[in-house]
N, C-alpha and C. Protein backbone atom coordinates (compact mmCIF):
# COMPACT_ATOMS: atom_id res chain seq x y z
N UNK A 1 -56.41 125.55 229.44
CA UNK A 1 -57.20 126.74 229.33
C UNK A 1 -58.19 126.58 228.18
N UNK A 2 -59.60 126.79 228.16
CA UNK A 2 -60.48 126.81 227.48
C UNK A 2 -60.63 128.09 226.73
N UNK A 3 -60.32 128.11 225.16
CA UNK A 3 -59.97 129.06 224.32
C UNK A 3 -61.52 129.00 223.26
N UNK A 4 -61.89 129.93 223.03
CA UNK A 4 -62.94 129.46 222.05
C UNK A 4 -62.44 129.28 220.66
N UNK A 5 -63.44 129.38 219.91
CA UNK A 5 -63.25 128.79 218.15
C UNK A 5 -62.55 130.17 217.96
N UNK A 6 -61.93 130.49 217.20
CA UNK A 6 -62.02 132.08 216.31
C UNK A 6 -62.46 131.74 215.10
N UNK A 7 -63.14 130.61 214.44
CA UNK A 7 -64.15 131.18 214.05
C UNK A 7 -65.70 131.47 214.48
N UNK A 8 -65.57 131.33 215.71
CA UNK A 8 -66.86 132.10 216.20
C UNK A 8 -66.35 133.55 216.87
N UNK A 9 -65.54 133.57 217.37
CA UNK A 9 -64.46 134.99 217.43
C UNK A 9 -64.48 135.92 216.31
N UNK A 10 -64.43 135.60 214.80
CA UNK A 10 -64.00 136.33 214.34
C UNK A 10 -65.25 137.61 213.96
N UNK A 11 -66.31 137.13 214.29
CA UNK A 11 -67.61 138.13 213.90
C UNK A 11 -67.40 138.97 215.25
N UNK A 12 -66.98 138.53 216.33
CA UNK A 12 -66.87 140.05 217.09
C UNK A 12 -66.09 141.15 216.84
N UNK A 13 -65.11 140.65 216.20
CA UNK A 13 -64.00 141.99 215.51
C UNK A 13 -64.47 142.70 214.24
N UNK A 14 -65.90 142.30 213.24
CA UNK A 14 -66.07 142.71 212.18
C UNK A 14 -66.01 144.18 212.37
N UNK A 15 -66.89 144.85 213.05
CA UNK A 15 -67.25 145.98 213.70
C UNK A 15 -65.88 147.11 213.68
N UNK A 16 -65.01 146.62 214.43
CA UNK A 16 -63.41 147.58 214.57
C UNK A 16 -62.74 147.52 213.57
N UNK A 17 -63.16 145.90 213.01
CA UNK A 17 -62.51 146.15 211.81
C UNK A 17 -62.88 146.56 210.09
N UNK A 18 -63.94 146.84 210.21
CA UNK A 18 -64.61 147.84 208.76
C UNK A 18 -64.24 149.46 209.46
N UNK A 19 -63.96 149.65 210.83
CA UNK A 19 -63.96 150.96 211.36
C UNK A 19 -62.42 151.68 210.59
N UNK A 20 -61.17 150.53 211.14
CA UNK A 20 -60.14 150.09 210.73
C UNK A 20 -60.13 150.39 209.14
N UNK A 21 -60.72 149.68 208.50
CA UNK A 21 -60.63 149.72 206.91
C UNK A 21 -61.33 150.93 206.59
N UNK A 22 -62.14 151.24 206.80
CA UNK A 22 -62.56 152.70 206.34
C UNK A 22 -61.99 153.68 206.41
N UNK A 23 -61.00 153.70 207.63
CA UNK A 23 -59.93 155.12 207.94
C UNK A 23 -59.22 154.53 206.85
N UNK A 24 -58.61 153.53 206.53
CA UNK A 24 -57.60 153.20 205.29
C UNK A 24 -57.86 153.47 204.05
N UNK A 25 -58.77 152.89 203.47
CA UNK A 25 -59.67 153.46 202.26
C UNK A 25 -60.52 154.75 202.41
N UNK A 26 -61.02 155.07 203.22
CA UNK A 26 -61.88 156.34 203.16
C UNK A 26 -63.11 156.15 202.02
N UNK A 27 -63.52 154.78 201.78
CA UNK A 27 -65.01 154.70 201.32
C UNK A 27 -65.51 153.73 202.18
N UNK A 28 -66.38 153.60 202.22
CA UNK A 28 -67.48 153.07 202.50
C UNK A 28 -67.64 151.66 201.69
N UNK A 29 -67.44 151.26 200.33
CA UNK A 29 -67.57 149.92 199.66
C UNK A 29 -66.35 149.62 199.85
N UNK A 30 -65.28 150.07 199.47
CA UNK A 30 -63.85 149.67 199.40
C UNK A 30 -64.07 149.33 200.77
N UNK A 31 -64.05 149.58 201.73
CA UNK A 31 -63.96 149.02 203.45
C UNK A 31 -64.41 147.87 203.25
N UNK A 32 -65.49 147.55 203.15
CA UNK A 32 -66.45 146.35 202.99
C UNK A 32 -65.48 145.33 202.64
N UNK A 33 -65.33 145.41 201.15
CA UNK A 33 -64.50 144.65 200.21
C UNK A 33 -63.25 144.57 201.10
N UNK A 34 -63.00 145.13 201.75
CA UNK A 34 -61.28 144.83 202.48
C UNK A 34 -61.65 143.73 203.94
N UNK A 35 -62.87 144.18 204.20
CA UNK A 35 -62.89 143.41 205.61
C UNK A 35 -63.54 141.86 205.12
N UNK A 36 -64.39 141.92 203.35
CA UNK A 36 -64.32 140.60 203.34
C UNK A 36 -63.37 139.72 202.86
N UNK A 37 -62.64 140.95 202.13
CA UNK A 37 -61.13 139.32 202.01
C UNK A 37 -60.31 139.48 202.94
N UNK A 38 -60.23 140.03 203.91
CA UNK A 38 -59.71 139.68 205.49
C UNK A 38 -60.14 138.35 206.25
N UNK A 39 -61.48 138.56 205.73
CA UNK A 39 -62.36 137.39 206.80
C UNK A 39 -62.23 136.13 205.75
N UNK A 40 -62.15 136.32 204.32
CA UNK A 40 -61.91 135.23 203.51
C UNK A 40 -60.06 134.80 203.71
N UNK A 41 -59.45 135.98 203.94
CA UNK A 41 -57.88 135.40 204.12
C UNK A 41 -57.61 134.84 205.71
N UNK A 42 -58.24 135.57 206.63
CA UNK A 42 -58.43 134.53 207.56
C UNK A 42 -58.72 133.26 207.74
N UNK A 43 -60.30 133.31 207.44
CA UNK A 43 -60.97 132.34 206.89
C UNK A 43 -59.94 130.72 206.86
N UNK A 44 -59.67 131.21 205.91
CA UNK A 44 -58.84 129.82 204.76
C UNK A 44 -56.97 129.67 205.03
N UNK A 45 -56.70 130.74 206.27
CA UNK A 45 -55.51 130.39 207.11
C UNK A 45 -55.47 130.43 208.06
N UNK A 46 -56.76 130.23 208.94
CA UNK A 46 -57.19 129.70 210.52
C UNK A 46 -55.71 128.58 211.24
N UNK A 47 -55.34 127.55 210.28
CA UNK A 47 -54.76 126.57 210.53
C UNK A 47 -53.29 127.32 211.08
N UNK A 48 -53.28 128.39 210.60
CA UNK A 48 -51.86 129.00 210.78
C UNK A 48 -52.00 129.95 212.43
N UNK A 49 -53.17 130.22 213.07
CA UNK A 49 -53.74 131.29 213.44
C UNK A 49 -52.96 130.51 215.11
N UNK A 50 -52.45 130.99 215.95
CA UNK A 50 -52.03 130.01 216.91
C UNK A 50 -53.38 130.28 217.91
N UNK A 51 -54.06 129.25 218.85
CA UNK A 51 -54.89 129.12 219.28
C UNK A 51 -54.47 130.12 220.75
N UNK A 52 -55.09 130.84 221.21
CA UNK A 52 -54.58 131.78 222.83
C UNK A 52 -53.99 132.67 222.69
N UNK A 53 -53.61 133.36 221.53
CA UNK A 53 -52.74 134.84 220.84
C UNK A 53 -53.77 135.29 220.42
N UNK A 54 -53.89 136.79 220.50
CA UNK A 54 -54.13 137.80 220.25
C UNK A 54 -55.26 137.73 218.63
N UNK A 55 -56.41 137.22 218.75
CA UNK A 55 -57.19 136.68 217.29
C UNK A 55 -57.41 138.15 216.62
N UNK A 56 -57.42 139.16 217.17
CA UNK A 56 -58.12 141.03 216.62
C UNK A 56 -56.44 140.91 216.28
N UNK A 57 -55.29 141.25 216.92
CA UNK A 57 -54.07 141.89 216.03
C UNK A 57 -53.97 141.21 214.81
N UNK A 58 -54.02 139.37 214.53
CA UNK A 58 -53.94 138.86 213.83
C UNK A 58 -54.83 139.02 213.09
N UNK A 59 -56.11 139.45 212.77
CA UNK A 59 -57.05 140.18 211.44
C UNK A 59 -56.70 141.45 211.53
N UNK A 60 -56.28 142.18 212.07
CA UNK A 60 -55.73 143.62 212.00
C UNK A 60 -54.57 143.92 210.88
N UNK A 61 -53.83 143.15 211.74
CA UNK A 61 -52.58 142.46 210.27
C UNK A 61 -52.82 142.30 209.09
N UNK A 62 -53.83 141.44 209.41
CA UNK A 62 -54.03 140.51 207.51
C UNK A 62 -54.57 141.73 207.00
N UNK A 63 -55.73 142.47 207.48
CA UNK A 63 -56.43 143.76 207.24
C UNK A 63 -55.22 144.77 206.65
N UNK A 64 -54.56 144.90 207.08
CA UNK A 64 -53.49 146.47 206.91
C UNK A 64 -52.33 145.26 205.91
N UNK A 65 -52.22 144.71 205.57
CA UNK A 65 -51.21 143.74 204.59
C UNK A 65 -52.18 143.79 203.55
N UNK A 66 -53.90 142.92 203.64
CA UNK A 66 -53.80 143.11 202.36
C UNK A 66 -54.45 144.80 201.87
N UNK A 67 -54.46 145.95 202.64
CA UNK A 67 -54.99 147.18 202.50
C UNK A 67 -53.09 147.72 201.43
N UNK A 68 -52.59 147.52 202.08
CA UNK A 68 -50.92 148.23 201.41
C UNK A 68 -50.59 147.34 200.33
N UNK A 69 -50.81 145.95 200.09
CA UNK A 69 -51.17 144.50 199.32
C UNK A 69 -51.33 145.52 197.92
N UNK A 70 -52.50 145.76 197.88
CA UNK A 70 -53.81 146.19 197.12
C UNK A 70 -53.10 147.43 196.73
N UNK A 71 -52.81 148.59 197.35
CA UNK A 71 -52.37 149.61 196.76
C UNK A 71 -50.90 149.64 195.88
N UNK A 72 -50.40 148.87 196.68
CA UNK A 72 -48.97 148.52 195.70
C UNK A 72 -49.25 148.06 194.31
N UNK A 73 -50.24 147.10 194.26
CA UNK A 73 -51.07 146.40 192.77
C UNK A 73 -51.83 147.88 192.45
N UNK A 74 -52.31 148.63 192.99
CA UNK A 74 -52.86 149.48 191.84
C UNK A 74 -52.02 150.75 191.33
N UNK A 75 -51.37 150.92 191.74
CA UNK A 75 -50.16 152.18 191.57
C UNK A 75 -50.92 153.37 191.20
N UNK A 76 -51.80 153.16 192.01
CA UNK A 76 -52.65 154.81 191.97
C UNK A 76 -53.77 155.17 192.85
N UNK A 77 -53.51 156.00 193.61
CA UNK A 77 -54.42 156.33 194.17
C UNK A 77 -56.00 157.40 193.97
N UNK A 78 -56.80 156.99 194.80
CA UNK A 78 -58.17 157.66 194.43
C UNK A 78 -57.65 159.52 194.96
N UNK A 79 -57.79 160.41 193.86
CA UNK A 79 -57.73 161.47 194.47
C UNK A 79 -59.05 162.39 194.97
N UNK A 80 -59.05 163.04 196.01
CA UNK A 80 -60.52 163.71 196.02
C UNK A 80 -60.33 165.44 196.47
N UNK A 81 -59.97 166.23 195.12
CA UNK A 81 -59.51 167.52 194.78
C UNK A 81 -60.91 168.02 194.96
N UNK A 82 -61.79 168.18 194.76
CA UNK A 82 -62.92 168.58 194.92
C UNK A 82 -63.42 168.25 196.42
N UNK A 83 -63.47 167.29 196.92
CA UNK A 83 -64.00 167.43 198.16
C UNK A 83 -65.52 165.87 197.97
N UNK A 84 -65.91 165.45 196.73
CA UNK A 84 -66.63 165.02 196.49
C UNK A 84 -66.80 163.70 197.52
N UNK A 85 -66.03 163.09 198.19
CA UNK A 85 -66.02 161.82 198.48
C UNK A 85 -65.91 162.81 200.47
N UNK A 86 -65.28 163.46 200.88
CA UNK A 86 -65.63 163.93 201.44
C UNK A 86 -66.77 164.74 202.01
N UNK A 87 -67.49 165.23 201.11
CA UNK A 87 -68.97 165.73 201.26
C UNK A 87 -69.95 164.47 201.78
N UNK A 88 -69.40 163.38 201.38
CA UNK A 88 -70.49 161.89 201.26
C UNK A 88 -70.33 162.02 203.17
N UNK A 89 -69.07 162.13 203.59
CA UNK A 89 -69.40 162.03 205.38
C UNK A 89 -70.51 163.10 205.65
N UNK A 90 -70.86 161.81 206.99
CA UNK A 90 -72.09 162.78 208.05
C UNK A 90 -71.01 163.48 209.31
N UNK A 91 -71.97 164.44 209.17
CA UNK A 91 -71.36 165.63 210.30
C UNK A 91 -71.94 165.38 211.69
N UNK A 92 -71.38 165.87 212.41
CA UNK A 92 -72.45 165.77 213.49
C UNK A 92 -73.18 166.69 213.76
N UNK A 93 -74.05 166.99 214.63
CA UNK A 93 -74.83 168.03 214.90
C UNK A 93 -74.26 169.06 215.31
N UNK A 94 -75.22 170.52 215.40
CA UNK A 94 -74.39 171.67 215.65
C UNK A 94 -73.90 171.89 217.28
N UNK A 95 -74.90 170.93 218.16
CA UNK A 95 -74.48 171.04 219.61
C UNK A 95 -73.08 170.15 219.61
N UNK A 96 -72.24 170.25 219.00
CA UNK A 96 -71.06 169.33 219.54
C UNK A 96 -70.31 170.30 219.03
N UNK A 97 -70.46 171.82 219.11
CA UNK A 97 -69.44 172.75 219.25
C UNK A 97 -68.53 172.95 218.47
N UNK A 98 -67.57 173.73 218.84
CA UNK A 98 -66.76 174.09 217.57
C UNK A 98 -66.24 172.89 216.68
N UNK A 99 -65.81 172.08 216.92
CA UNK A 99 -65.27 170.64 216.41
C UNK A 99 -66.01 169.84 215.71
N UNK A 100 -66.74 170.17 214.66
CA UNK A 100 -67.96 169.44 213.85
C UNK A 100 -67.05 168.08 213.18
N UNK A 101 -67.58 167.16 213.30
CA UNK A 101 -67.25 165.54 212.80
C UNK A 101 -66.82 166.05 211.32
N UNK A 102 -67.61 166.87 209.94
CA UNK A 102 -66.77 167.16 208.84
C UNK A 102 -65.54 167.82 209.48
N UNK A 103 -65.53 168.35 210.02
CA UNK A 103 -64.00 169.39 209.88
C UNK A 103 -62.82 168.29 210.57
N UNK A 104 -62.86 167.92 211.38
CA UNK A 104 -62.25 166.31 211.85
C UNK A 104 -62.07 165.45 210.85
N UNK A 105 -62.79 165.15 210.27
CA UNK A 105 -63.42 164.11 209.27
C UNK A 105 -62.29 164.75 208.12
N UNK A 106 -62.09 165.61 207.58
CA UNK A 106 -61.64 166.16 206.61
C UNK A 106 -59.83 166.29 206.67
N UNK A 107 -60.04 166.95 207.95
CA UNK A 107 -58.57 167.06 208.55
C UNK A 107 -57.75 165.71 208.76
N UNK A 108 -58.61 164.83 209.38
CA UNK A 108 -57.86 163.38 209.52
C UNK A 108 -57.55 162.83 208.22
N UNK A 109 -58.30 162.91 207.39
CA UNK A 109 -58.03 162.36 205.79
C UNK A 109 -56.66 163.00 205.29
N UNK A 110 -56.29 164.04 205.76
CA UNK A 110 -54.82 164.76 205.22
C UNK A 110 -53.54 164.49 205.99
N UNK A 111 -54.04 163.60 206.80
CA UNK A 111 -52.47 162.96 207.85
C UNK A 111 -51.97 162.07 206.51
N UNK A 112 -50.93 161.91 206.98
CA UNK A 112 -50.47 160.55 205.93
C UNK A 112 -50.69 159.47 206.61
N UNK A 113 -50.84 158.04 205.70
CA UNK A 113 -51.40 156.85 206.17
C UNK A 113 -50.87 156.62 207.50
N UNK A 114 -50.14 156.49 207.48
CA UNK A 114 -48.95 156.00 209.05
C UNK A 114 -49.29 156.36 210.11
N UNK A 115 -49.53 158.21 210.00
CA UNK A 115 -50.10 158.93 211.59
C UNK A 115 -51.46 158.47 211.71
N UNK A 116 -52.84 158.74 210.52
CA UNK A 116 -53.76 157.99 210.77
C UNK A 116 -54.34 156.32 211.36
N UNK A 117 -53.51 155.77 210.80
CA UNK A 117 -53.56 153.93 210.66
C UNK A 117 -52.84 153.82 212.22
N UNK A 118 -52.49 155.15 213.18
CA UNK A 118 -51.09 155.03 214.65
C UNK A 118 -52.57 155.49 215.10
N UNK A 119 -53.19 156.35 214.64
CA UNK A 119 -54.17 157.16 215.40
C UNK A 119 -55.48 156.24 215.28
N UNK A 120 -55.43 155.54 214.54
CA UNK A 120 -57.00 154.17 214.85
C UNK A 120 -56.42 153.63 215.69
N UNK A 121 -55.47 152.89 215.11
CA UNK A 121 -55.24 151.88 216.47
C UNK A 121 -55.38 152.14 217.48
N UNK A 122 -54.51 152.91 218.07
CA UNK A 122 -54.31 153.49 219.30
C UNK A 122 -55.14 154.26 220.32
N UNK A 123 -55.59 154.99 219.30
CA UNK A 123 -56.98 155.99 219.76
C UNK A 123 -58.43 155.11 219.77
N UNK A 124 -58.68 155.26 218.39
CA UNK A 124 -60.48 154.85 218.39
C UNK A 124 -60.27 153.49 218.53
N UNK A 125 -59.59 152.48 217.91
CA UNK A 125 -59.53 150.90 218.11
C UNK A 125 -59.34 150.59 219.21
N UNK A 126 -58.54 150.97 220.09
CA UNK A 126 -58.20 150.54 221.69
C UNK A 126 -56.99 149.67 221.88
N UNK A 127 -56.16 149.83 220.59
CA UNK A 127 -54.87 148.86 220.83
C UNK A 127 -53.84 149.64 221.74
N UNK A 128 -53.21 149.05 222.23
CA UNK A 128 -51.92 149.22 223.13
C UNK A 128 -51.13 149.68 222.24
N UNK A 129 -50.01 150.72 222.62
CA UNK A 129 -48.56 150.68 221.70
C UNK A 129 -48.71 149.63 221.18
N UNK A 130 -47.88 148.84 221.78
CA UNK A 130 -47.49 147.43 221.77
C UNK A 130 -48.39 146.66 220.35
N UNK A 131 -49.55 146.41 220.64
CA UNK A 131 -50.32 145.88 219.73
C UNK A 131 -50.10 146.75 218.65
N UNK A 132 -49.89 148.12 218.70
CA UNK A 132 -50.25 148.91 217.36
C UNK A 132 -49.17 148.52 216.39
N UNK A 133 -47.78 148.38 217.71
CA UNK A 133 -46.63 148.10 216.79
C UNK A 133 -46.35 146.63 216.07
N UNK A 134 -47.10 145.85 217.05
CA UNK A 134 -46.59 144.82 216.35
C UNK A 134 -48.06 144.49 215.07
N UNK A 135 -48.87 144.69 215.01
CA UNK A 135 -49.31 144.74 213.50
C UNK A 135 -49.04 145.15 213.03
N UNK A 136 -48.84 146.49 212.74
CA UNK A 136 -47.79 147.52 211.97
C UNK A 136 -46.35 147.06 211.58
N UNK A 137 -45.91 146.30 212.30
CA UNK A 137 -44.63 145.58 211.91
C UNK A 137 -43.31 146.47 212.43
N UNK A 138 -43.90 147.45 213.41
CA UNK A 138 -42.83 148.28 213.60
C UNK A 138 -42.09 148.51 214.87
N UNK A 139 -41.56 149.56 215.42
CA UNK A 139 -40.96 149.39 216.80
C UNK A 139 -41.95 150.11 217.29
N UNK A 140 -41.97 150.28 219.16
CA UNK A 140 -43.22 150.87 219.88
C UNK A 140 -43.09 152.57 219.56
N UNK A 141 -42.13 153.08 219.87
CA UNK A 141 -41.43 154.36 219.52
C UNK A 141 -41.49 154.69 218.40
N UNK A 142 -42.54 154.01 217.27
CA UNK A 142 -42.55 154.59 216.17
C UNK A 142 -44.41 155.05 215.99
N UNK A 143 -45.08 153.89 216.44
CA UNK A 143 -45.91 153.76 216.45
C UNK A 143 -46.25 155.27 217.38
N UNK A 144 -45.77 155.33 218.43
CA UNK A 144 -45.81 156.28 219.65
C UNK A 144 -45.81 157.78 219.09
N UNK A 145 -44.46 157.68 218.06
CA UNK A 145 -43.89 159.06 217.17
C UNK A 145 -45.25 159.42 216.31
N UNK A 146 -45.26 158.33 215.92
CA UNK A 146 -46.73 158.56 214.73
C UNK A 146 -48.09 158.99 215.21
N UNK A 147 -48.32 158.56 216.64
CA UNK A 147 -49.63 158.72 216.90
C UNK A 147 -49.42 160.10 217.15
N UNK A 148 -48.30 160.59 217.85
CA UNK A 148 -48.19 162.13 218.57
C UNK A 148 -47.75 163.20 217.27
N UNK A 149 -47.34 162.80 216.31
CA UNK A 149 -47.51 163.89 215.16
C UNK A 149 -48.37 164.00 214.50
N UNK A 150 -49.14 162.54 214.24
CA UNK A 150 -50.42 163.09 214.12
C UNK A 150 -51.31 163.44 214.84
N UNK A 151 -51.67 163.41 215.86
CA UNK A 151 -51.98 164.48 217.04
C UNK A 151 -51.88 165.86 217.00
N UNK A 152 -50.57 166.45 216.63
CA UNK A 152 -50.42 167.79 217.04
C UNK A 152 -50.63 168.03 215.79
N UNK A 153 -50.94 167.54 214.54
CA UNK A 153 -51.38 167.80 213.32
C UNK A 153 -52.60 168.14 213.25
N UNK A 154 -53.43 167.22 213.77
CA UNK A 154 -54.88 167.56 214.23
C UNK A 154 -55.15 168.91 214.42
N UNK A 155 -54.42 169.19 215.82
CA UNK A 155 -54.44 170.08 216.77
C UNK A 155 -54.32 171.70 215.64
N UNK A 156 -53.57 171.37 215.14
CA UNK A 156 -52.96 172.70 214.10
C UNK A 156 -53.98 172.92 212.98
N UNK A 157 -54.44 171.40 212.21
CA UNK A 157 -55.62 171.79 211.18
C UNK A 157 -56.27 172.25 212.11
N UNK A 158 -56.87 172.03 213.30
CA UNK A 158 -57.99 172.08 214.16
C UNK A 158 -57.85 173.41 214.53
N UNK A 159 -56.85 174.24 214.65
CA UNK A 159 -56.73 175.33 214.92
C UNK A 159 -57.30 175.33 216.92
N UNK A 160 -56.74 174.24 217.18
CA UNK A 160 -56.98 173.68 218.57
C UNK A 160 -56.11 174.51 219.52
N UNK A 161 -56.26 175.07 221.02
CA UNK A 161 -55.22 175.18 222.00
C UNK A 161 -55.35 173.98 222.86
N UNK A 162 -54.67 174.23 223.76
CA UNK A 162 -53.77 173.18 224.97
C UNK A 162 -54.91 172.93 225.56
N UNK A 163 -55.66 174.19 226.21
CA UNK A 163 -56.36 174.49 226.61
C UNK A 163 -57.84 174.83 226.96
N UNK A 164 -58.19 174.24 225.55
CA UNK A 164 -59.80 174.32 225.25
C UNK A 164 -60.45 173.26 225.24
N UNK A 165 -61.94 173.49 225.85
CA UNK A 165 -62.18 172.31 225.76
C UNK A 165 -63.33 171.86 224.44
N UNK A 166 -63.06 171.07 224.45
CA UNK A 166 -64.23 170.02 223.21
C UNK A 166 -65.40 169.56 223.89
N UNK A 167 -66.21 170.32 222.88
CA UNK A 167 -67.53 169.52 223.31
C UNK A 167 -67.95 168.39 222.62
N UNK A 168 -67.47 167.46 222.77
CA UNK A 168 -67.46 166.36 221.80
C UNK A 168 -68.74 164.62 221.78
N UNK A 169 -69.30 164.04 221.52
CA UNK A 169 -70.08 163.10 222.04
C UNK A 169 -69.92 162.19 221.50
N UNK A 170 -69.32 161.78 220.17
CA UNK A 170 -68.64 160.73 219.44
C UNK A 170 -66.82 160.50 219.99
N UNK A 171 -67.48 159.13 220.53
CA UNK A 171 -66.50 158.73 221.69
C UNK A 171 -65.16 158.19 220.64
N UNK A 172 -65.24 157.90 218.91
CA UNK A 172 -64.09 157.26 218.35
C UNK A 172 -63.47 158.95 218.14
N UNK A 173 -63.78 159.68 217.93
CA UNK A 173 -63.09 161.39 217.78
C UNK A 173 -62.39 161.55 218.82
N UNK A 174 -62.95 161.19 220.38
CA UNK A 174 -62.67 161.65 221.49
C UNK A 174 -61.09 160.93 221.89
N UNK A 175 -61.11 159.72 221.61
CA UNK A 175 -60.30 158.62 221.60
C UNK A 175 -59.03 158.76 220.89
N UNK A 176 -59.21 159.31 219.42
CA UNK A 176 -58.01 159.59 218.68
C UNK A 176 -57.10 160.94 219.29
N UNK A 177 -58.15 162.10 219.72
CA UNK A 177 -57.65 162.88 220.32
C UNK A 177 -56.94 162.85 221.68
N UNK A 178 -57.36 161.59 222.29
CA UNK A 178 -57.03 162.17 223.90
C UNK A 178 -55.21 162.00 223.72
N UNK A 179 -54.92 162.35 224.90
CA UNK A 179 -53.67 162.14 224.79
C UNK A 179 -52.87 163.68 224.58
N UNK A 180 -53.74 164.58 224.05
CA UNK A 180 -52.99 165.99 223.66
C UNK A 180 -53.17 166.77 224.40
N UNK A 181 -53.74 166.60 225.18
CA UNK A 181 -53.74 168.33 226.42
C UNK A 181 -54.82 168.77 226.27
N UNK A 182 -55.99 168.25 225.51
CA UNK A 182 -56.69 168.56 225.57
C UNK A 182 -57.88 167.95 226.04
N UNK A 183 -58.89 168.86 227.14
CA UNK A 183 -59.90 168.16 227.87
C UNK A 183 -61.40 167.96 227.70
N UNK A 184 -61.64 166.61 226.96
CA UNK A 184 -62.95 166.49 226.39
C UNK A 184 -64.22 166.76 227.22
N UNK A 185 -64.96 166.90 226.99
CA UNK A 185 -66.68 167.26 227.61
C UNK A 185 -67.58 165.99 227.80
């Protein structure tokens, strides 16, 4: 079977994966900085990388190892009590209805890492259970637990019913959400 390089592979995943690091960090430079020593820890353990497996879970991994890596070394986190680092997101426009990208945007930042990092994968990234769990390092049923509490977490900041629909046009929002009963536009 004819497999390509991953390192010519690995620039197609940059994209999901600064998407990836940004829900983790929640800046904008810190993302950056995470997806380039991903691509530098890749990079320089290619040799380990098995050729015909899964090349996106395996930078997904290194991505979310050295993202928890990094926070364990700093024993503190960035707090944002004011809202300041949150104000920096773009909203979307007013035609996308009750569900404005800040109020999403804001609400998702208050899941804890686990339901968020269940809800990229799964939702806006496009991983399988399966994939979510095994980068995550965990069982499928956890990954599964996590995506659906944070879900109905959403749903509750969101002040969401079963029943309503979203007028929504940003397809990574649409993605984290589906799955809840609720029917996008």
């Amino acid at each position: 079977m004819n497999h390509r390089d991953p390192r010519d592979e690995i620039v197609d995943h940059l994209p999901a994966m600064r998407a990836f690091a940004l829900s983790l960090t929640r800046n904008s430079a810190a993302a950056d900085d995470l997806v380039q020593d991903t691509v530098v820890k890749a990079w320089s353990n290619l040799d380990k990388f098995e050729v015909g497996t899964n090349l996106r879970a395996w930078l997904f991994t290194i991505l979310r190892n050295t993202f928890y890596s990094g926070r364990r070394k700093s024993k503190r986190e960035v707090s944002d009590p004011d809202g300041a680092f949150a104000a920096t997101l773009a909203s979307k426009p007013d035609h996308d209805g009750r569900l404005a990208l800040r109020d999403f945007s804001v609400a998702f930042a208050k899941l804890p890492d686990e339901q968020r990092e269940a809800l990229i994968l799964v939702g806006a990234s496009g991983f399988s259970y399966e994939e979510a769990a095994e980068t995550c390092g965990v069982a499928i049923g956890t990954i599964k637990s996590r995506a659906n509490r944070g879900r109905q977490a959403l749903i509750k900041m969101l002040h969401l019913r079963d029943d309503e629909e979203m007028e929504l046009t940003d397809q990574a929002t649409v993605a984290v959400l589906a799955g809840v009963g609720l029917s996008p536009c």
